[in-house]
C-alpha atoms as a PDB file:
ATOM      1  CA  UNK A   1      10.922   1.479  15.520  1.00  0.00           C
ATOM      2  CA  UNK A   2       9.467  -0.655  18.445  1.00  0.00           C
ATOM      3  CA  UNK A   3       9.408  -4.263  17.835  1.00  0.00           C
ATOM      4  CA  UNK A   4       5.333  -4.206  17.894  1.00  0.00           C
ATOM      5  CA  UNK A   5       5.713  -1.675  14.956  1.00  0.00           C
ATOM      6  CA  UNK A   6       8.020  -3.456  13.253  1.00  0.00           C
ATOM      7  CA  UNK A   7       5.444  -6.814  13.511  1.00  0.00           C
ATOM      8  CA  UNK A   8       3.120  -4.858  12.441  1.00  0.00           C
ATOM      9  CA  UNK A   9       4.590  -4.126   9.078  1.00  0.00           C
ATOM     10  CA  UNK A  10       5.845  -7.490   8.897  1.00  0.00           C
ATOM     11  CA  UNK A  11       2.041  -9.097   8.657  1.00  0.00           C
ATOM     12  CA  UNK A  12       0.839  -6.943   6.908  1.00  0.00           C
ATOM     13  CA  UNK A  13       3.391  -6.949   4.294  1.00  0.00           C
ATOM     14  CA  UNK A  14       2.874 -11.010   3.950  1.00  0.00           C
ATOM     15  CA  UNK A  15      -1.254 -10.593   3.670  1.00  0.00           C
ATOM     16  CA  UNK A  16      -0.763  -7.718   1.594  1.00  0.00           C
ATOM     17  CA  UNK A  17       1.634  -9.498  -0.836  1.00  0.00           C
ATOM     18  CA  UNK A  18      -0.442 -12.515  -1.032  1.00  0.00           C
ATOM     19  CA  UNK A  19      -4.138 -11.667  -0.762  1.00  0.00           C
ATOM     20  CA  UNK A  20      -3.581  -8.021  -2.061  1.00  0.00           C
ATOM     21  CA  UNK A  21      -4.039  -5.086   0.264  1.00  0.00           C
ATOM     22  CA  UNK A  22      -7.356  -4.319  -0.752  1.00  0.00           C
ATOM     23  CA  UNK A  23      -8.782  -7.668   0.445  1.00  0.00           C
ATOM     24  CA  UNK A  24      -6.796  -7.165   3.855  1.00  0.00           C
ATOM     25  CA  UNK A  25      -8.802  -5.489   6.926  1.00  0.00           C
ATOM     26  CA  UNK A  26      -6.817  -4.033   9.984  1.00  0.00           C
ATOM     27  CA  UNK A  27      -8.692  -6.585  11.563  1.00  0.00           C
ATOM     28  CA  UNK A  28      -6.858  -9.404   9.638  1.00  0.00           C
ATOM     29  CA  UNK A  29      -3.844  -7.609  10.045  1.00  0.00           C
ATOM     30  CA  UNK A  30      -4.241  -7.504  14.270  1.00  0.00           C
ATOM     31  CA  UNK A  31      -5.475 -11.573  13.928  1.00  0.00           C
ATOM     32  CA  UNK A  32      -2.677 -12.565  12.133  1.00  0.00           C
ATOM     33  CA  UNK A  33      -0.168 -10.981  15.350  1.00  0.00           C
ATOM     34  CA  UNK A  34      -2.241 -12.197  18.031  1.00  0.00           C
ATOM     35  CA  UNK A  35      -2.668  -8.785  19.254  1.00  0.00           C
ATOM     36  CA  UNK A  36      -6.371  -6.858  19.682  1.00  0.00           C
ATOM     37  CA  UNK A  37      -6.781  -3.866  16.677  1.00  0.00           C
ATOM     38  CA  UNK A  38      -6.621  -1.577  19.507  1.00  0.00           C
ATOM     39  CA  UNK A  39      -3.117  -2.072  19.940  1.00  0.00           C
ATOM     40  CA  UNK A  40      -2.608  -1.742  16.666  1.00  0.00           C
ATOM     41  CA  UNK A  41      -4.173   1.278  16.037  1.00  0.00           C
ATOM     42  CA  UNK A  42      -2.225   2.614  18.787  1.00  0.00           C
ATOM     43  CA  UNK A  43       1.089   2.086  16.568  1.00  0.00           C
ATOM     44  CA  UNK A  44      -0.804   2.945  13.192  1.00  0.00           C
ATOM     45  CA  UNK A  45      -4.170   4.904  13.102  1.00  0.00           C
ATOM     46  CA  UNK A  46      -5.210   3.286   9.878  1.00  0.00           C
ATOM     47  CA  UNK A  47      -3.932   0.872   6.916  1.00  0.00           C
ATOM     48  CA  UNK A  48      -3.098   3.776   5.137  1.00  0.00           C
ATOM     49  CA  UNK A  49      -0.517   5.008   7.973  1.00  0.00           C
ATOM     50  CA  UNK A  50       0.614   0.934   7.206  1.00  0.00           C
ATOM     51  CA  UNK A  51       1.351   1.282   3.886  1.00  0.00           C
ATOM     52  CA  UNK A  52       2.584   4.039   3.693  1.00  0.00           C
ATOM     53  CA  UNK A  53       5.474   2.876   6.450  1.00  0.00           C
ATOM     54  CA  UNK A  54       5.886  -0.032   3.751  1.00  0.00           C
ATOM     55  CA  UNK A  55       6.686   2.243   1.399  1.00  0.00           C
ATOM     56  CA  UNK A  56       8.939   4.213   3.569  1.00  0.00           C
ATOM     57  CA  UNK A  57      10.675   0.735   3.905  1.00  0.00           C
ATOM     58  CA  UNK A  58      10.875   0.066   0.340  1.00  0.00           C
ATOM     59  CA  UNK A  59      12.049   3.322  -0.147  1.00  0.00           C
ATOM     60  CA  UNK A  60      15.150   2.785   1.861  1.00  0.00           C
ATOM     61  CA  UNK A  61      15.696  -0.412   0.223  1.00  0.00           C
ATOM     62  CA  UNK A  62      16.131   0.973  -3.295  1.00  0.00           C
ATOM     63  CA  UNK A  63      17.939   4.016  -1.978  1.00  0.00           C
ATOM     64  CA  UNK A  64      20.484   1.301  -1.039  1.00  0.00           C
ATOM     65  CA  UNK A  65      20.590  -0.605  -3.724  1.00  0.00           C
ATOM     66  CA  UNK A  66      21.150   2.093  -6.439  1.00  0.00           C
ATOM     67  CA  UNK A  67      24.787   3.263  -4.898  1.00  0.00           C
ATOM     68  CA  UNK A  68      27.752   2.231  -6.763  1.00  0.00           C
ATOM     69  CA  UNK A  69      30.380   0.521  -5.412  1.00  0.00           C
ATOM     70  CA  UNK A  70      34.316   2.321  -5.657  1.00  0.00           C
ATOM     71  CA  UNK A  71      36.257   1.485  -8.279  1.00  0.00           C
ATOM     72  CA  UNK A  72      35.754   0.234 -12.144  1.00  0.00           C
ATOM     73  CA  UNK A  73      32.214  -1.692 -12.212  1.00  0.00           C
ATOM     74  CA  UNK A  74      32.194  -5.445 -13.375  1.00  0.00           C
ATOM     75  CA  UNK A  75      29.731  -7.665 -14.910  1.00  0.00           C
ATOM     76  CA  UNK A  76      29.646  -8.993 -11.214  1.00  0.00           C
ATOM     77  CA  UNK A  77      27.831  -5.706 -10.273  1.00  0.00           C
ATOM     78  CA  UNK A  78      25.146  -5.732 -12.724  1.00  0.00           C
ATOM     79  CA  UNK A  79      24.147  -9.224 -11.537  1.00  0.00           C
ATOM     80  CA  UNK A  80      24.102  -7.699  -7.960  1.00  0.00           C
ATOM     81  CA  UNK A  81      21.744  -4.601  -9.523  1.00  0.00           C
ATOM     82  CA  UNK A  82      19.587  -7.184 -11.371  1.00  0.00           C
ATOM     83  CA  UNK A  83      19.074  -9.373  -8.171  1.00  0.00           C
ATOM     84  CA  UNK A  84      18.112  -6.333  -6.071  1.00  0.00           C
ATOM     85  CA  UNK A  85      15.851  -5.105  -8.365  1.00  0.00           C
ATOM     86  CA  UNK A  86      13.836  -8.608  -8.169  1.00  0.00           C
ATOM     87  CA  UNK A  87      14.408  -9.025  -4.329  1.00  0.00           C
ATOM     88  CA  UNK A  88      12.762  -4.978  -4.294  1.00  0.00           C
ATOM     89  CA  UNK A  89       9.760  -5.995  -6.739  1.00  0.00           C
ATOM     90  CA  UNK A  90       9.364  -9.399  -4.320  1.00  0.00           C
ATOM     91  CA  UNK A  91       9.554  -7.844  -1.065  1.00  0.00           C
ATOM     92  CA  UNK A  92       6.990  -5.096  -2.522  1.00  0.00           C
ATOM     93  CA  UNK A  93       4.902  -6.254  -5.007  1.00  0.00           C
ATOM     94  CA  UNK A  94       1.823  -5.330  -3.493  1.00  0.00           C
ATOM     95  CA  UNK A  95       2.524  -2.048  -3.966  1.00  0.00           C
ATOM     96  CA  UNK A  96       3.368  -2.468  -7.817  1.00  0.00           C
ATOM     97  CA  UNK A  97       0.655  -4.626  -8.793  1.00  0.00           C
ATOM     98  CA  UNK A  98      -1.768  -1.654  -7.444  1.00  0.00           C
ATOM     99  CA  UNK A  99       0.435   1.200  -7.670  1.00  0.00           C
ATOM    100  CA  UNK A 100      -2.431   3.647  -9.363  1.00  0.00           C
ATOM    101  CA  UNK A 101      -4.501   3.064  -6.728  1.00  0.00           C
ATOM    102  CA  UNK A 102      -2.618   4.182  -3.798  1.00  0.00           C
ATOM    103  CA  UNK A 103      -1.309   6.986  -5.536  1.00  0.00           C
ATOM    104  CA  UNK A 104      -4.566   8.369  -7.048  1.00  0.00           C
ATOM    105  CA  UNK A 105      -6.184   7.654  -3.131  1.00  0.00           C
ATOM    106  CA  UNK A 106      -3.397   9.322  -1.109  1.00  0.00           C
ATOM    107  CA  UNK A 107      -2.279  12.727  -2.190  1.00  0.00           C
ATOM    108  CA  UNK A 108       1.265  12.900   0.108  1.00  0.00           C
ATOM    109  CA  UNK A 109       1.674   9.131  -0.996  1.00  0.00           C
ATOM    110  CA  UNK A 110       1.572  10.849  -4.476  1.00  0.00           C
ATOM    111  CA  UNK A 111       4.000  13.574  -3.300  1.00  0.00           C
ATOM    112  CA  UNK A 112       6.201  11.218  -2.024  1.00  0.00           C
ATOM    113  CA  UNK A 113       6.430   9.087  -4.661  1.00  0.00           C
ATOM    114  CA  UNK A 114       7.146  11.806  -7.740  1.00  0.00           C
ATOM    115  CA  UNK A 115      10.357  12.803  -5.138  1.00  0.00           C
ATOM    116  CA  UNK A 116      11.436   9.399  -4.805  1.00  0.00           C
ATOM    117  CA  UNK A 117      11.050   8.634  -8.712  1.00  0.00           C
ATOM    118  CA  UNK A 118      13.383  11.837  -9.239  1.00  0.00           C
ATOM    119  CA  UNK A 119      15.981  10.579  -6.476  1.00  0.00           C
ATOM    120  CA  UNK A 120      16.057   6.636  -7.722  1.00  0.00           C
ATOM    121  CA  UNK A 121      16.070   7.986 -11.506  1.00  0.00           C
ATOM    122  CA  UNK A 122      19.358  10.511 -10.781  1.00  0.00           C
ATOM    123  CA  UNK A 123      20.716   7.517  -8.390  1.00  0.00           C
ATOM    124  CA  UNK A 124      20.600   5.387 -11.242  1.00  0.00           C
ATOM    125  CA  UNK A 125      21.661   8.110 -14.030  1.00  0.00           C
ATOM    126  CA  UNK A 126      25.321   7.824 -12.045  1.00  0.00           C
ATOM    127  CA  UNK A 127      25.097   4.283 -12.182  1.00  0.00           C
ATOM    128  CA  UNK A 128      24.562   3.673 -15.780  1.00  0.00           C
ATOM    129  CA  UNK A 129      27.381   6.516 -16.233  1.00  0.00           C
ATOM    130  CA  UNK A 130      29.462   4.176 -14.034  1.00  0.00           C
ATOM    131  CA  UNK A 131      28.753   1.273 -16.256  1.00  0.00           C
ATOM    132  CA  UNK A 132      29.741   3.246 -19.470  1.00  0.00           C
ATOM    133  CA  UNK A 133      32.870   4.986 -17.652  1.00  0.00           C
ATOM    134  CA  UNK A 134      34.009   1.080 -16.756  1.00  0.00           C
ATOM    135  CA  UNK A 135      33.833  -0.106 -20.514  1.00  0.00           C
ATOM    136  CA  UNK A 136      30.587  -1.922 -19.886  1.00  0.00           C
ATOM    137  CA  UNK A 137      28.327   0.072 -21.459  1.00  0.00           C
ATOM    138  CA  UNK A 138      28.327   2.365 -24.652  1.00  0.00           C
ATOM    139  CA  UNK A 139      25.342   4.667 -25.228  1.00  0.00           C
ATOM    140  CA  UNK A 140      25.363   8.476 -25.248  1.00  0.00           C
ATOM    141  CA  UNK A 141      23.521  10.446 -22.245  1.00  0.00           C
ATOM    142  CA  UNK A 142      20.586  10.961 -24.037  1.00  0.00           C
ATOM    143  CA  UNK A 143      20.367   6.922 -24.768  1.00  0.00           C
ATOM    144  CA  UNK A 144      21.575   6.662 -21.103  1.00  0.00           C
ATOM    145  CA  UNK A 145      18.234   8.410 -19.567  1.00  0.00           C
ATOM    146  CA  UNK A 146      15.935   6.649 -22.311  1.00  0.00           C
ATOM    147  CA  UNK A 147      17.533   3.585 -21.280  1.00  0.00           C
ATOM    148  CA  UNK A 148      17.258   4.478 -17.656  1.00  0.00           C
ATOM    149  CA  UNK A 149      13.297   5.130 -17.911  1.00  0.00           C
ATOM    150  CA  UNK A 150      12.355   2.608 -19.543  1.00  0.00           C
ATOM    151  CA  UNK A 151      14.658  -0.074 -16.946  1.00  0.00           C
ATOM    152  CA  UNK A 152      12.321   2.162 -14.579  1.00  0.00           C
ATOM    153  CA  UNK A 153       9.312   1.696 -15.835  1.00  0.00           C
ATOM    154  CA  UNK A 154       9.863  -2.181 -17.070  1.00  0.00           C
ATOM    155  CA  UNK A 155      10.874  -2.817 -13.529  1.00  0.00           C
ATOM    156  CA  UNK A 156       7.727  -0.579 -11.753  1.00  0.00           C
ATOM    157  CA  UNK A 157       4.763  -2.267 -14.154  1.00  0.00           C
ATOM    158  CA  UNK A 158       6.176  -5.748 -14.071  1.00  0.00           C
ATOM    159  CA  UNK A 159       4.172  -7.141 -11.337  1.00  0.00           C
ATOM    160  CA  UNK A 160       1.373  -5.318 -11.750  1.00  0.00           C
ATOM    161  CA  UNK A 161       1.538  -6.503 -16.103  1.00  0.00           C
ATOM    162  CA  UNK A 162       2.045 -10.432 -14.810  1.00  0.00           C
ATOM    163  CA  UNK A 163      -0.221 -10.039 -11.989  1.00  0.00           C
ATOM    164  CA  UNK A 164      -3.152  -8.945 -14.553  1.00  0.00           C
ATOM    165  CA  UNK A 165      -2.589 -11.927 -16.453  1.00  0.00           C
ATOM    166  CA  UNK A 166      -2.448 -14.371 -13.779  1.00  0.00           C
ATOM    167  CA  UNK A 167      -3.702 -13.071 -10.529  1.00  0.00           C
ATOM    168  CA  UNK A 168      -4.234 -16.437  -8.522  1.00  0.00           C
ATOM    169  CA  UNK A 169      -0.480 -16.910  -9.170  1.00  0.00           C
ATOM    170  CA  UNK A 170      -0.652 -15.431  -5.322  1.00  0.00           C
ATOM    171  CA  UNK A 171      -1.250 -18.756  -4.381  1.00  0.00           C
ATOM    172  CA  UNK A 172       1.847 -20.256  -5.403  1.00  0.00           C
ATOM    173  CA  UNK A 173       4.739 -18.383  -4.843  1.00  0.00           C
ATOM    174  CA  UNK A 174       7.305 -20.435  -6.833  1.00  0.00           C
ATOM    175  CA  UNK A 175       5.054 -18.963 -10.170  1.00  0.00           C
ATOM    176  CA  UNK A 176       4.732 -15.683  -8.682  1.00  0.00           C
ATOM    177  CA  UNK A 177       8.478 -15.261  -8.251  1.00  0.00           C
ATOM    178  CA  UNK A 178       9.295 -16.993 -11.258  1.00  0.00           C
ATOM    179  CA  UNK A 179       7.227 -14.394 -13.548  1.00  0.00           C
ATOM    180  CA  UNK A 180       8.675 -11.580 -11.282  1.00  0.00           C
ATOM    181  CA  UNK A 181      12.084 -13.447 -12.296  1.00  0.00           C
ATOM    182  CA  UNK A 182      11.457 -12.847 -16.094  1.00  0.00           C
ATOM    183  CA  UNK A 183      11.070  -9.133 -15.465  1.00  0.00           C
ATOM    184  CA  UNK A 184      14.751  -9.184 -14.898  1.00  0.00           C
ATOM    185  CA  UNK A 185      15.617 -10.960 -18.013  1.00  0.00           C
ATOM    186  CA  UNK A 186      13.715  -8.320 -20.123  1.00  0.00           C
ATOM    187  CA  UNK A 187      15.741  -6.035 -18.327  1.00  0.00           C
ATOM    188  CA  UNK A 188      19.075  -7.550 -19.507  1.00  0.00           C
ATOM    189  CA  UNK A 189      17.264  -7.923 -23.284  1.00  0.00           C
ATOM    190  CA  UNK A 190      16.345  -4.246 -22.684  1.00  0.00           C
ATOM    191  CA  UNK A 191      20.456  -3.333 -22.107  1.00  0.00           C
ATOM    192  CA  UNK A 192      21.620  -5.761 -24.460  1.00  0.00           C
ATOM    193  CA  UNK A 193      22.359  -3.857 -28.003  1.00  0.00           C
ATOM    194  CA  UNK A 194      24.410  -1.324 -25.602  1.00  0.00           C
ATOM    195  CA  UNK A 195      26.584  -3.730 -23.667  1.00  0.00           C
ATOM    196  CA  UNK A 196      30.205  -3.917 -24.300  1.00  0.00           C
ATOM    197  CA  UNK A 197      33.317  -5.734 -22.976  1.00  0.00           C
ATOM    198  CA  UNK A 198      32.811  -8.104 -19.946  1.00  0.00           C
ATOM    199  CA  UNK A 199      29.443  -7.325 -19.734  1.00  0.00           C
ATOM    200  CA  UNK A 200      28.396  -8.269 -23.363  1.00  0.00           C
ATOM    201  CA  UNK A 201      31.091 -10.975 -22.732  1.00  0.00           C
ATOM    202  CA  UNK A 202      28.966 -12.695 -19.924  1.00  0.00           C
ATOM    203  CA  UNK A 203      25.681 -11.778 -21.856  1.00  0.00           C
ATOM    204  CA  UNK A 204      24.369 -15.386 -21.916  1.00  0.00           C
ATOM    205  CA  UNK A 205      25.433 -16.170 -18.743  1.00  0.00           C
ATOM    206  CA  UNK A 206      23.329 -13.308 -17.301  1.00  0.00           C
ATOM    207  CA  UNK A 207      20.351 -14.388 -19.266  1.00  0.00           C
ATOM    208  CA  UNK A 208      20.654 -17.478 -18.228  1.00  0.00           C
ATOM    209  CA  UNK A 209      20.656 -16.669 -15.039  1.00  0.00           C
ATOM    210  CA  UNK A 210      17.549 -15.102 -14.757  1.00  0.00           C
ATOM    211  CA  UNK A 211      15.552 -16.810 -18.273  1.00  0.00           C
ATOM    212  CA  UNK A 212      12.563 -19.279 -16.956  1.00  0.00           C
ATOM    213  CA  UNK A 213      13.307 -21.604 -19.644  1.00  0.00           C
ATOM    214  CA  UNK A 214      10.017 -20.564 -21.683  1.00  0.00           C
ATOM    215  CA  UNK A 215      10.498 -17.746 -23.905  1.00  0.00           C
ATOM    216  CA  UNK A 216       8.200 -14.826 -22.105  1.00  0.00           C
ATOM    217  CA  UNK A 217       4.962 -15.093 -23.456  1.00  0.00           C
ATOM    218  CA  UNK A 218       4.695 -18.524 -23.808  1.00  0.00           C
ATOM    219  CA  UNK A 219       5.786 -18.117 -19.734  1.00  0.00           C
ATOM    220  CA  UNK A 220       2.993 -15.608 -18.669  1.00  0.00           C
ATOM    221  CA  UNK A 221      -0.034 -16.946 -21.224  1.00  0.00           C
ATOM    222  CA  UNK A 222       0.822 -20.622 -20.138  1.00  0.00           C
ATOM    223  CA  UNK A 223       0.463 -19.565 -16.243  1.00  0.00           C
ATOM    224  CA  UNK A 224      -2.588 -17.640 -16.963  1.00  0.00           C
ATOM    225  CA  UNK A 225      -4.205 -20.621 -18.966  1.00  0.00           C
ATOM    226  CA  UNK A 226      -3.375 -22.847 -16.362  1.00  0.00           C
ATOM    227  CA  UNK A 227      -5.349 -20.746 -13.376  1.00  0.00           C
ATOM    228  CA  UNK A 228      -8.913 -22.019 -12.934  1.00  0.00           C
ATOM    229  CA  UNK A 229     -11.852 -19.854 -14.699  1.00  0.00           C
ATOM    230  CA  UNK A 230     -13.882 -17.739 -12.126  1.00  0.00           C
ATOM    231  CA  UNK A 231     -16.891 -17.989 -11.572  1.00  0.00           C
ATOM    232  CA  UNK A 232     -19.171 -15.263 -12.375  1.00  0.00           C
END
């Protein structure tokens, strides 16, 4: 990928994430590189050619994350699966928060995405099977893949669910990331009643890690009664 391409992405991953992809012209996207949308649509005919390189990237991002390590897994591990799960839903939030929409407007976006579902779901079926094989998990298979779909789907509606609630939290990215933040922790209360040894050793210590300090809803209703009324 030429450097100009990979700019490209760049900016328009930043506007996208904080103004939301729908509010973000080509033409923003060429003013905020400096360059004339000419040149940019000679890298990328369209914004949907854009995001749908974004999600090529985030793609490849998960597809790295969800390999597993050789050897016995640790408690160590999870933490390093939880914090690339919220550095994934960061970098790509945009595409979360208005997942339905770019699926239900792009047909091979749609394609693309059922394959990669199957892919990160199987990825992370060996995973959890990892976990459980390492003493750090007991749950049967069939607990294993309910377990599995519902991490997925947690982890897939999270931004979109706190960005409902509080969508001017754009502005400040220290709430934005701290909501995305809690996500993980409902994660870990999601795993909880099947952890075992080190891992339900260092329970507390991995919510702690990722817990706001507010229990969850008092987190996301507090942020959205903080954010200004619109105007009608």
């Amino acid at each position: 990928m030429t450097d100009t391409k990979t700019r490209i992405l760049d900016t328009a991953l930043n506007l996208f994430n904080r103004a939301g992809e729908r509010n973000v012209t080509t033409n923003h996207i060429a003013e905020g590189l400096g360059i004339s949308p000419g040149n940019l649509y000679y890298h990328y005919r369209n914004k949907a050619a854009i995001v749908a390189a974004l999600f090529e990237r985030y793609q490849e991002q998960i597809r790295d994350l969800l390999t597993v390590p050789e050897g016995p897994l640790t408690w160590q591990d999870k933490m390093r699966y939880f914090e690339g799960i919220l550095e994934s839903m960061w970098q790509a939030r945009f595409l979360h928060r208005d997942l339905a929409h770019f699926l239900h407007q792009d047909a091979e976006l749609r394609r693309r995405y059922k394959v990669f579902v199957q892919d990160s779901l199987e990825r992370g079926l060996v995973i959890y099977r990892s976990l459980r094989d390492s003493g750090l998990i007991e749950a049967s298979d069939e607990e294993l893949r309910g377990l599995l779909v519902n991490t997925w789907v947690l982890a897939a509606s999270w931004p979109g669910f706190t960005h409902g609630l509080n969508p001017d939290a754009t502005g400040d990215e220290a709430l934005d990331r701290t909501l995305l933040r809690q996500g993980i922790y409902q994660i870990i209360c999601l795993e909880a009643p099947y952890l075992r040894g080190e891992a339900l050793d260092h329970l507390d210590a991995m919510k702690q890690e990722f817990r706001t300090g507010d229990t969850t809803m008092d987190l996301l209703f507090a942020a959205a009664e903080a954010q200004p009324a619109r105007r009608a």
